[in-house]
PDB file of N, CA and C in Angstrom:
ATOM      1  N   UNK A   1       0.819  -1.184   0.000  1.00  0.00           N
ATOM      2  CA  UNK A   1       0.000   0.000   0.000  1.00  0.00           C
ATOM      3  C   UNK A   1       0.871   1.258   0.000  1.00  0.00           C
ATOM      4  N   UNK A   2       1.960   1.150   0.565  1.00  0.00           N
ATOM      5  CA  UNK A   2       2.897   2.525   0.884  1.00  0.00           C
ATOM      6  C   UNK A   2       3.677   2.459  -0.371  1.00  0.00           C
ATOM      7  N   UNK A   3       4.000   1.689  -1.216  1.00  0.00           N
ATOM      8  CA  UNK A   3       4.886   1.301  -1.804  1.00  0.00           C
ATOM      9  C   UNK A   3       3.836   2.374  -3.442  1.00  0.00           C
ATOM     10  N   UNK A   4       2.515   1.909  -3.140  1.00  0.00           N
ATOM     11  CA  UNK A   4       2.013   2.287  -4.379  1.00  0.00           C
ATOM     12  C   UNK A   4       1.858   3.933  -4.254  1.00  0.00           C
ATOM     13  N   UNK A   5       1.712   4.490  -3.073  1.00  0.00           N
ATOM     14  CA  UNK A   5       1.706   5.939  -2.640  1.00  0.00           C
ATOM     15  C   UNK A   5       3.033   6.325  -3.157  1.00  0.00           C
ATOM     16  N   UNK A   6       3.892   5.378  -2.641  1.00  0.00           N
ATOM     17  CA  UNK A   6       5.435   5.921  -3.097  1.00  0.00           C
ATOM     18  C   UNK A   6       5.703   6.350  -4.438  1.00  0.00           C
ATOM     19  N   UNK A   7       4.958   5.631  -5.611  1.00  0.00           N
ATOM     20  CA  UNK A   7       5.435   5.841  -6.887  1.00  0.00           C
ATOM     21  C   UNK A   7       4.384   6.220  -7.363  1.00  0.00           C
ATOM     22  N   UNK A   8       3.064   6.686  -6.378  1.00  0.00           N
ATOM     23  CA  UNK A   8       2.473   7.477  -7.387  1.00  0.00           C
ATOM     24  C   UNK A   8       3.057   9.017  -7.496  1.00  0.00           C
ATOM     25  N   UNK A   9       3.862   9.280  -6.242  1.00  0.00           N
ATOM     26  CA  UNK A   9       4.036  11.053  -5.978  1.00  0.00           C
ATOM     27  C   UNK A   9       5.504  10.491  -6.705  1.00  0.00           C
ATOM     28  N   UNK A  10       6.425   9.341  -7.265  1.00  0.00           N
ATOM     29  CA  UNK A  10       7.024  10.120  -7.801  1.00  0.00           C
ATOM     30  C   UNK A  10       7.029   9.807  -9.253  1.00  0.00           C
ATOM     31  N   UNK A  11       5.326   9.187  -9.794  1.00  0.00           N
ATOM     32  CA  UNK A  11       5.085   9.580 -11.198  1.00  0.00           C
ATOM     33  C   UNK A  11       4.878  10.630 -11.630  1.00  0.00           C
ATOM     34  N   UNK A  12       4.232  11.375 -10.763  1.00  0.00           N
ATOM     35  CA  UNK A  12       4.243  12.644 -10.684  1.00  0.00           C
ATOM     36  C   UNK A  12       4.945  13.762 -10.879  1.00  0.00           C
ATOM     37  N   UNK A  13       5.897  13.403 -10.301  1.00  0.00           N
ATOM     38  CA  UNK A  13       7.619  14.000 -10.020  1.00  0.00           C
ATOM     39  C   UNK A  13       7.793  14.028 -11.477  1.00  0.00           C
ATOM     40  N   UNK A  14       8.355  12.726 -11.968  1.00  0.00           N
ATOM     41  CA  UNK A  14       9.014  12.103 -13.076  1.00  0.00           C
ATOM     42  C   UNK A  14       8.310  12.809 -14.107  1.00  0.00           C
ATOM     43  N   UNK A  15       7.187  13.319 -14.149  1.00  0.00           N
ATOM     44  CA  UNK A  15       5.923  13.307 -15.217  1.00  0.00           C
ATOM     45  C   UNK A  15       6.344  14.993 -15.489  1.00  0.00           C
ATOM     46  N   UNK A  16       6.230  15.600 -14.421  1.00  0.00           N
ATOM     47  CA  UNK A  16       6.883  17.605 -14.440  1.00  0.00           C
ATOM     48  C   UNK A  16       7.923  17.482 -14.740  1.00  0.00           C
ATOM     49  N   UNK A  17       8.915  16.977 -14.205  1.00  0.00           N
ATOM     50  CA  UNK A  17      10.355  17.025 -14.131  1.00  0.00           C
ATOM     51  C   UNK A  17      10.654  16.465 -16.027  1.00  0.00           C
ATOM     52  N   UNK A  18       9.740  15.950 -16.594  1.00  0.00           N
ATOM     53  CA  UNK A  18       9.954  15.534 -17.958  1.00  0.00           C
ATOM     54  C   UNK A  18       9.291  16.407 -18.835  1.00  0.00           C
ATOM     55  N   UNK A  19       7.897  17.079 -18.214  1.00  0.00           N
ATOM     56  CA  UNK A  19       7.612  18.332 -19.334  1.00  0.00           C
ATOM     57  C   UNK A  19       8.676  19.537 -18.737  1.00  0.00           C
ATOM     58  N   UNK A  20       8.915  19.692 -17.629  1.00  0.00           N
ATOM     59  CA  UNK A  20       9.888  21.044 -17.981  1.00  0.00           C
ATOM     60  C   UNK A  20      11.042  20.776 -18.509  1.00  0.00           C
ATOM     61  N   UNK A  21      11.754  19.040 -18.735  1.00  0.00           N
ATOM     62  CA  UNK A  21      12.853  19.556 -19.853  1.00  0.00           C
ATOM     63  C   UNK A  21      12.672  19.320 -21.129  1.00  0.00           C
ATOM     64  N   UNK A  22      11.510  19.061 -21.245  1.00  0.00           N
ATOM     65  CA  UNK A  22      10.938  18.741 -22.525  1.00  0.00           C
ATOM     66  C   UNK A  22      10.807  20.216 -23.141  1.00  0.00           C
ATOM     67  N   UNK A  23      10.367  21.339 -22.072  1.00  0.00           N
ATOM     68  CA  UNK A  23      10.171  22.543 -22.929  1.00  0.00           C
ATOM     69  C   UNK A  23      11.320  23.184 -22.625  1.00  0.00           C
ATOM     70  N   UNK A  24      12.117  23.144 -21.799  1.00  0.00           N
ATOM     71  CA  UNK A  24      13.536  23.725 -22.090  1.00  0.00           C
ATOM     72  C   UNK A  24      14.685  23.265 -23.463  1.00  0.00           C
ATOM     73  N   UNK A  25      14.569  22.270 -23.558  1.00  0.00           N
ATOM     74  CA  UNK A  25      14.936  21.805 -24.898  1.00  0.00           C
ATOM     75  C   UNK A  25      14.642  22.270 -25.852  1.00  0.00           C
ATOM     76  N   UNK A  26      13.079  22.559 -25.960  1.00  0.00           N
ATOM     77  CA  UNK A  26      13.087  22.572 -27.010  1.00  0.00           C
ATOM     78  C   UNK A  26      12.911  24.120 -27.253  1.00  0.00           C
ATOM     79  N   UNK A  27      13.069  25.120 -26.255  1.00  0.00           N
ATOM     80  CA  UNK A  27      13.297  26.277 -26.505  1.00  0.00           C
ATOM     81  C   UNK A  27      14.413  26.418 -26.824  1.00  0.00           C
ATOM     82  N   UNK A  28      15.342  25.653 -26.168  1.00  0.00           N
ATOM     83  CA  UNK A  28      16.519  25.597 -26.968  1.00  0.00           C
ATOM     84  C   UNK A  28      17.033  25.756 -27.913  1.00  0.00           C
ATOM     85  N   UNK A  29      16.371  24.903 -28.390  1.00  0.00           N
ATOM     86  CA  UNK A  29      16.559  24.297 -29.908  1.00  0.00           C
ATOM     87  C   UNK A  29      15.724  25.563 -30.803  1.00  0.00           C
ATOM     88  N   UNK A  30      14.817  26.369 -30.458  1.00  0.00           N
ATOM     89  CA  UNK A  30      13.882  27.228 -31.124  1.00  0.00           C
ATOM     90  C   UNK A  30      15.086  28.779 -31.157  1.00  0.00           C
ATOM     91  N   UNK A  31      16.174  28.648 -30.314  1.00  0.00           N
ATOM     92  CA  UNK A  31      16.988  29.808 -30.261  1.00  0.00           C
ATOM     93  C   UNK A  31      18.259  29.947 -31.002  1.00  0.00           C
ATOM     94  N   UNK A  32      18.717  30.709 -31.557  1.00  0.00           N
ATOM     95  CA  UNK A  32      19.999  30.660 -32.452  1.00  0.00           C
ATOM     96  C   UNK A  32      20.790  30.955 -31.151  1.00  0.00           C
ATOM     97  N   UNK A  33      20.624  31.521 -30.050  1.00  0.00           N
ATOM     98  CA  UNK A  33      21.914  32.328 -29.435  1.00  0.00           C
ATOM     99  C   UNK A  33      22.144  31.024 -28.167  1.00  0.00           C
ATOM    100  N   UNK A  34      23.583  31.351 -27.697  1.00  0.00           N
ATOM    101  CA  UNK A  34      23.944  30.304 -26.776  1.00  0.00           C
ATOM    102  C   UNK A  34      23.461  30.653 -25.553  1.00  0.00           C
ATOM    103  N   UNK A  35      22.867  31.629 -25.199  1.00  0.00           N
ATOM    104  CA  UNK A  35      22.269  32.135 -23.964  1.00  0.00           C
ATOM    105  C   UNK A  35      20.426  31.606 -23.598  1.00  0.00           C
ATOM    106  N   UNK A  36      20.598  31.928 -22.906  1.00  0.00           N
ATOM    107  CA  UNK A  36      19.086  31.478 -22.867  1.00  0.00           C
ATOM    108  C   UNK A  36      18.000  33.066 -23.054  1.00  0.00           C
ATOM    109  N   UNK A  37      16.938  33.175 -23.697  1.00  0.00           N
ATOM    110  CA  UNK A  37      16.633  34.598 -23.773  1.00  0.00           C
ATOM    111  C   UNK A  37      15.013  34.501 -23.784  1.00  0.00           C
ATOM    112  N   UNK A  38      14.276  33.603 -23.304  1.00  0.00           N
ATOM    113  CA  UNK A  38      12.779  33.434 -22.888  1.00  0.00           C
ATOM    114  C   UNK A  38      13.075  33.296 -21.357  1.00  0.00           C
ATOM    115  N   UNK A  39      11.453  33.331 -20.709  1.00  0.00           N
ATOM    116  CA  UNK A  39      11.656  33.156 -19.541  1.00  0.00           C
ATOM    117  C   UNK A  39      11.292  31.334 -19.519  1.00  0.00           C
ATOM    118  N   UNK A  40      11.168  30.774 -20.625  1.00  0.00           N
ATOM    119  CA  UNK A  40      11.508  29.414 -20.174  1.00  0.00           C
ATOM    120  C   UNK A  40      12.789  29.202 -20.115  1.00  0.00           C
ATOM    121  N   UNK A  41      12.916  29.730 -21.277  1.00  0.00           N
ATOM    122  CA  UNK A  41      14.998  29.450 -20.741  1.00  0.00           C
ATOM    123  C   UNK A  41      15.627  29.292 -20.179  1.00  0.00           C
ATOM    124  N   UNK A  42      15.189  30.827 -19.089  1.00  0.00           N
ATOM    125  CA  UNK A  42      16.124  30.933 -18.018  1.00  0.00           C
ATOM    126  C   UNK A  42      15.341  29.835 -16.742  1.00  0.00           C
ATOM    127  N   UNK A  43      14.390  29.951 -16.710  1.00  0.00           N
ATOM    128  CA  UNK A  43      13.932  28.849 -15.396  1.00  0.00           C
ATOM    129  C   UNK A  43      14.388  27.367 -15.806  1.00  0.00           C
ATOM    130  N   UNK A  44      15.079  26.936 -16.833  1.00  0.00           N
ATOM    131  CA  UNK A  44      15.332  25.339 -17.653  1.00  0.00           C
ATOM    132  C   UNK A  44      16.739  25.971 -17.169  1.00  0.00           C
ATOM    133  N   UNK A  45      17.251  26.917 -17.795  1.00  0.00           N
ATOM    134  CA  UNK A  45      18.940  26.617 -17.128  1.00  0.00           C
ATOM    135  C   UNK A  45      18.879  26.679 -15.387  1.00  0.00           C
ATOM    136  N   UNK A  46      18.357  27.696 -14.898  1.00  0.00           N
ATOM    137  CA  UNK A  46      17.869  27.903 -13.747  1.00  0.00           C
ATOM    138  C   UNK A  46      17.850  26.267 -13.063  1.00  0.00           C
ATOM    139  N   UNK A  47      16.824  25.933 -13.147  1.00  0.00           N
ATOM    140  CA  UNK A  47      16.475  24.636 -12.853  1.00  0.00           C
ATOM    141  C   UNK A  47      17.287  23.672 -12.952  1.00  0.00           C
ATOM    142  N   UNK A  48      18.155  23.347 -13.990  1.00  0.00           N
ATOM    143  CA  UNK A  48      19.441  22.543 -14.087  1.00  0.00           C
ATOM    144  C   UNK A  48      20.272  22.874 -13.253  1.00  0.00           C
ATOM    145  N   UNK A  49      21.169  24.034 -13.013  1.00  0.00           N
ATOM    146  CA  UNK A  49      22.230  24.688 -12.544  1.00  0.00           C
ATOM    147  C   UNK A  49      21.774  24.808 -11.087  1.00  0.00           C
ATOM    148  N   UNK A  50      20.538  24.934 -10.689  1.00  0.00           N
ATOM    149  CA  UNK A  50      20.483  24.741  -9.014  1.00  0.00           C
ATOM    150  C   UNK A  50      20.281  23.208  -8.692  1.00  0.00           C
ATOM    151  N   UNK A  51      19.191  22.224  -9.157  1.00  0.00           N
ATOM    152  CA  UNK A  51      18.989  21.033  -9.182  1.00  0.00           C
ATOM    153  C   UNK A  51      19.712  20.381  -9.293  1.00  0.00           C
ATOM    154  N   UNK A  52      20.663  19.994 -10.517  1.00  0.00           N
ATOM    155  CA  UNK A  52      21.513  18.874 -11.232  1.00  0.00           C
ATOM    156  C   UNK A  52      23.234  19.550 -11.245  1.00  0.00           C
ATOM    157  N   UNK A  53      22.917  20.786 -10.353  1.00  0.00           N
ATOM    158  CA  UNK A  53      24.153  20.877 -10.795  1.00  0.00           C
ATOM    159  C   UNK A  53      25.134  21.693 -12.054  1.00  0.00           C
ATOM    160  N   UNK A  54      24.242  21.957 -13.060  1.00  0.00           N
ATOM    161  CA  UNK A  54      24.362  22.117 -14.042  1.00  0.00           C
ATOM    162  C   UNK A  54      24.343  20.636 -15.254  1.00  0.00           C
ATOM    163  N   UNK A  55      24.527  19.359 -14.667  1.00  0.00           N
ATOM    164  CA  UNK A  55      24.875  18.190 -15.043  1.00  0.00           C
ATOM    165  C   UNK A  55      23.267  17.856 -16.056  1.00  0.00           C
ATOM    166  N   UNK A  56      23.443  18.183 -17.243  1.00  0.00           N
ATOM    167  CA  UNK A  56      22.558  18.066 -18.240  1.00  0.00           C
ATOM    168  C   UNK A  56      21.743  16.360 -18.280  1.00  0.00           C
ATOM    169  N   UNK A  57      22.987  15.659 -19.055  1.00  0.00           N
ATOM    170  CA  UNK A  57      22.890  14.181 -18.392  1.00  0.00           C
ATOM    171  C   UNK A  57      21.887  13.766 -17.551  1.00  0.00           C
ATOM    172  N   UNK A  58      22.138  13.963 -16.530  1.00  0.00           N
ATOM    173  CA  UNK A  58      21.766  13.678 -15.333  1.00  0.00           C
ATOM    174  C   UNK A  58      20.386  13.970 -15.292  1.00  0.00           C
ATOM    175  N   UNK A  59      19.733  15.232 -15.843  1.00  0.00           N
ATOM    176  CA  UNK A  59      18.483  15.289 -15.835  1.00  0.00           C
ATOM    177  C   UNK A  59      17.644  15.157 -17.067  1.00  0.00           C
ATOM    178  N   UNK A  60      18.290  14.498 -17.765  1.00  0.00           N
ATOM    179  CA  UNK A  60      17.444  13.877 -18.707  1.00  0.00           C
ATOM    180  C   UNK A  60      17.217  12.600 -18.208  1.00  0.00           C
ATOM    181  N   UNK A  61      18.123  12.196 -17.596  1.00  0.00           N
ATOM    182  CA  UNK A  61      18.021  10.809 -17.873  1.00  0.00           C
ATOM    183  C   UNK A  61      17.096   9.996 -16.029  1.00  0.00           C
ATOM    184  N   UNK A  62      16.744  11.143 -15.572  1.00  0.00           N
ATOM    185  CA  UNK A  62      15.751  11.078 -13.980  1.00  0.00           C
ATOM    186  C   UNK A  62      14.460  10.713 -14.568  1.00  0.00           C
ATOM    187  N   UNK A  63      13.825  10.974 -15.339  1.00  0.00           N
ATOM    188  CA  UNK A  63      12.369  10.394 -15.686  1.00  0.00           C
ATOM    189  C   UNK A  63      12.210   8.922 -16.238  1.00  0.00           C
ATOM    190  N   UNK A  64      13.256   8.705 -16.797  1.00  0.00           N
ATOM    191  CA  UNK A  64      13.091   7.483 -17.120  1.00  0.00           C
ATOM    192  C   UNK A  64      13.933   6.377 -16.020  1.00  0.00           C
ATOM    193  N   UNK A  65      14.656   6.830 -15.576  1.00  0.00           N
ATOM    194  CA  UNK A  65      15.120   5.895 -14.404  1.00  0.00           C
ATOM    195  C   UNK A  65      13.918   6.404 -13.437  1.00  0.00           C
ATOM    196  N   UNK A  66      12.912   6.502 -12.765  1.00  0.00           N
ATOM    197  CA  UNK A  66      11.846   6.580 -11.991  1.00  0.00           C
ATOM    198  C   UNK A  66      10.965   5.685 -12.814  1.00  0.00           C
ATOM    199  N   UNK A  67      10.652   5.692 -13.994  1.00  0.00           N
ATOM    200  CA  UNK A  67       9.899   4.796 -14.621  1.00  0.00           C
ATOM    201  C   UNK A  67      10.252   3.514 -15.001  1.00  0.00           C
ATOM    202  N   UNK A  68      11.462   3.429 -15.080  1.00  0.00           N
ATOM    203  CA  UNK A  68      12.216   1.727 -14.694  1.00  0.00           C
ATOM    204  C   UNK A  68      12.077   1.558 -13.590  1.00  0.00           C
ATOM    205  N   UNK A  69      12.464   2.127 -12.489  1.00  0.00           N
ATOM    206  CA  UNK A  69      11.867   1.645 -11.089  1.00  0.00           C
ATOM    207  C   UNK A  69      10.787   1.515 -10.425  1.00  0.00           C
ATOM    208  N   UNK A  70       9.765   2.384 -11.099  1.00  0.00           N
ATOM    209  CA  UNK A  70       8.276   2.152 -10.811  1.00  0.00           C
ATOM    210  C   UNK A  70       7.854   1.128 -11.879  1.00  0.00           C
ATOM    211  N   UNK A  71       8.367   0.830 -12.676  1.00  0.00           N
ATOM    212  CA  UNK A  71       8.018  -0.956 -13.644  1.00  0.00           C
ATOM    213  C   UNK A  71       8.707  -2.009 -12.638  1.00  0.00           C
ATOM    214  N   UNK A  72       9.226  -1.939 -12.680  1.00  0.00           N
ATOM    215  CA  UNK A  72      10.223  -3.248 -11.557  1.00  0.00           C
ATOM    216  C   UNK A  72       9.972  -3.139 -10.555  1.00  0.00           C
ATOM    217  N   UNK A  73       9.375  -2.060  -9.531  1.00  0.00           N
ATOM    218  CA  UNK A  73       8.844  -2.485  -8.424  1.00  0.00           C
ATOM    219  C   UNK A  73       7.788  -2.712  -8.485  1.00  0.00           C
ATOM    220  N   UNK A  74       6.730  -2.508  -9.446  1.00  0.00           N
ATOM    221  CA  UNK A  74       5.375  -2.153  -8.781  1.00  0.00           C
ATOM    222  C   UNK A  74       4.688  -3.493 -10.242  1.00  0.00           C
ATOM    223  N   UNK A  75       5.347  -3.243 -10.906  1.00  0.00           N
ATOM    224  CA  UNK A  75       4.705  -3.747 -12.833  1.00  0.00           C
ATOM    225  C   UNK A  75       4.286  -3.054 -13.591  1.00  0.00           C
ATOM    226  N   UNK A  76       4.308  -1.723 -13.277  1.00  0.00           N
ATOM    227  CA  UNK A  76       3.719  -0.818 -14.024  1.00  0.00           C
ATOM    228  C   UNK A  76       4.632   0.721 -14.139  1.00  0.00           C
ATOM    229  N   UNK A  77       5.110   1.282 -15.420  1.00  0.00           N
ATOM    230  CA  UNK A  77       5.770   1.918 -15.371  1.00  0.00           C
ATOM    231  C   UNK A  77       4.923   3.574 -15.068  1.00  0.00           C
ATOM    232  N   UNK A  78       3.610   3.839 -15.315  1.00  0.00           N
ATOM    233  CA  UNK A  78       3.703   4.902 -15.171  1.00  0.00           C
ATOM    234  C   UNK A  78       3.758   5.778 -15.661  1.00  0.00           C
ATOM    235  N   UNK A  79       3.689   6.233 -16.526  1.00  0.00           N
ATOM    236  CA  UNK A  79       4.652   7.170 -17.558  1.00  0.00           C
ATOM    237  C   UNK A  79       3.684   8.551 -17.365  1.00  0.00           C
ATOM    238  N   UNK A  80       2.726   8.334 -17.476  1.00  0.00           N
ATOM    239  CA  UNK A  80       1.128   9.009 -17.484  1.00  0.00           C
ATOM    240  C   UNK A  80       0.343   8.846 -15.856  1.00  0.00           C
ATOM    241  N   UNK A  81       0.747   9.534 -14.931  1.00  0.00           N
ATOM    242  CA  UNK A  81       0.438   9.000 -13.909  1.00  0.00           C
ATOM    243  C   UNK A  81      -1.291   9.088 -13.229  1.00  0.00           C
ATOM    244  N   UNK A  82      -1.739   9.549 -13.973  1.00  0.00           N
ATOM    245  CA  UNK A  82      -3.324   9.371 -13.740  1.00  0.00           C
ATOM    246  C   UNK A  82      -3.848   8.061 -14.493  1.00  0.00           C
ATOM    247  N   UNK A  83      -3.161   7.700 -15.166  1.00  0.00           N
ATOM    248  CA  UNK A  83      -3.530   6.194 -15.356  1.00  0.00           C
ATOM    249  C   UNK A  83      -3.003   5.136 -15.223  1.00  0.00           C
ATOM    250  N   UNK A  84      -2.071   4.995 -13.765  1.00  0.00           N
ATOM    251  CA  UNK A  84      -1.412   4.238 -13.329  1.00  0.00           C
ATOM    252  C   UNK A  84      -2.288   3.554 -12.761  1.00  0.00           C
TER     253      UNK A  84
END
């Protein structure tokens, strides 16, 4: 029972934490300059550089390691967490 509470708050997690670098990316990618110059920008570098460190890697790759671990613990990965 605790176990399923556990991975629903962090499908959740996994689920934000994957649209905000989903739209930092791809503002990214929408910008010619190496700076960041929207205010998504700056809250996506923002957000990296206090969170991860700056360690890019690293936060791409947190949503899907939560969703391998919520498949292997539970059987169900989650991905969409209102229909877990």
């Amino acid at each position: 029972m605790m176990k399923n509470r556990i991975f629903f708050v962090l499908a959740w997690v996994a689920f934000a934490h994957a649209l905000v670098v989903a739209a930092g990316v791809l503002d990214m990618m929408n910008s010619s300059l190496p700076i960041p110059t929207t205010e998504v920008g700056r809250f996506y570098s923002d957000y990296i550089s206090t969170i991860f460190d700056g360690e890019e890697i690293i936060a791409y790759a947190v949503s899907p390691i939560i969703w391998l671990l919520s498949y292997v613990v539970t059987g169900a990965p989650r991905i969409l967490p209102w229909k877990g």
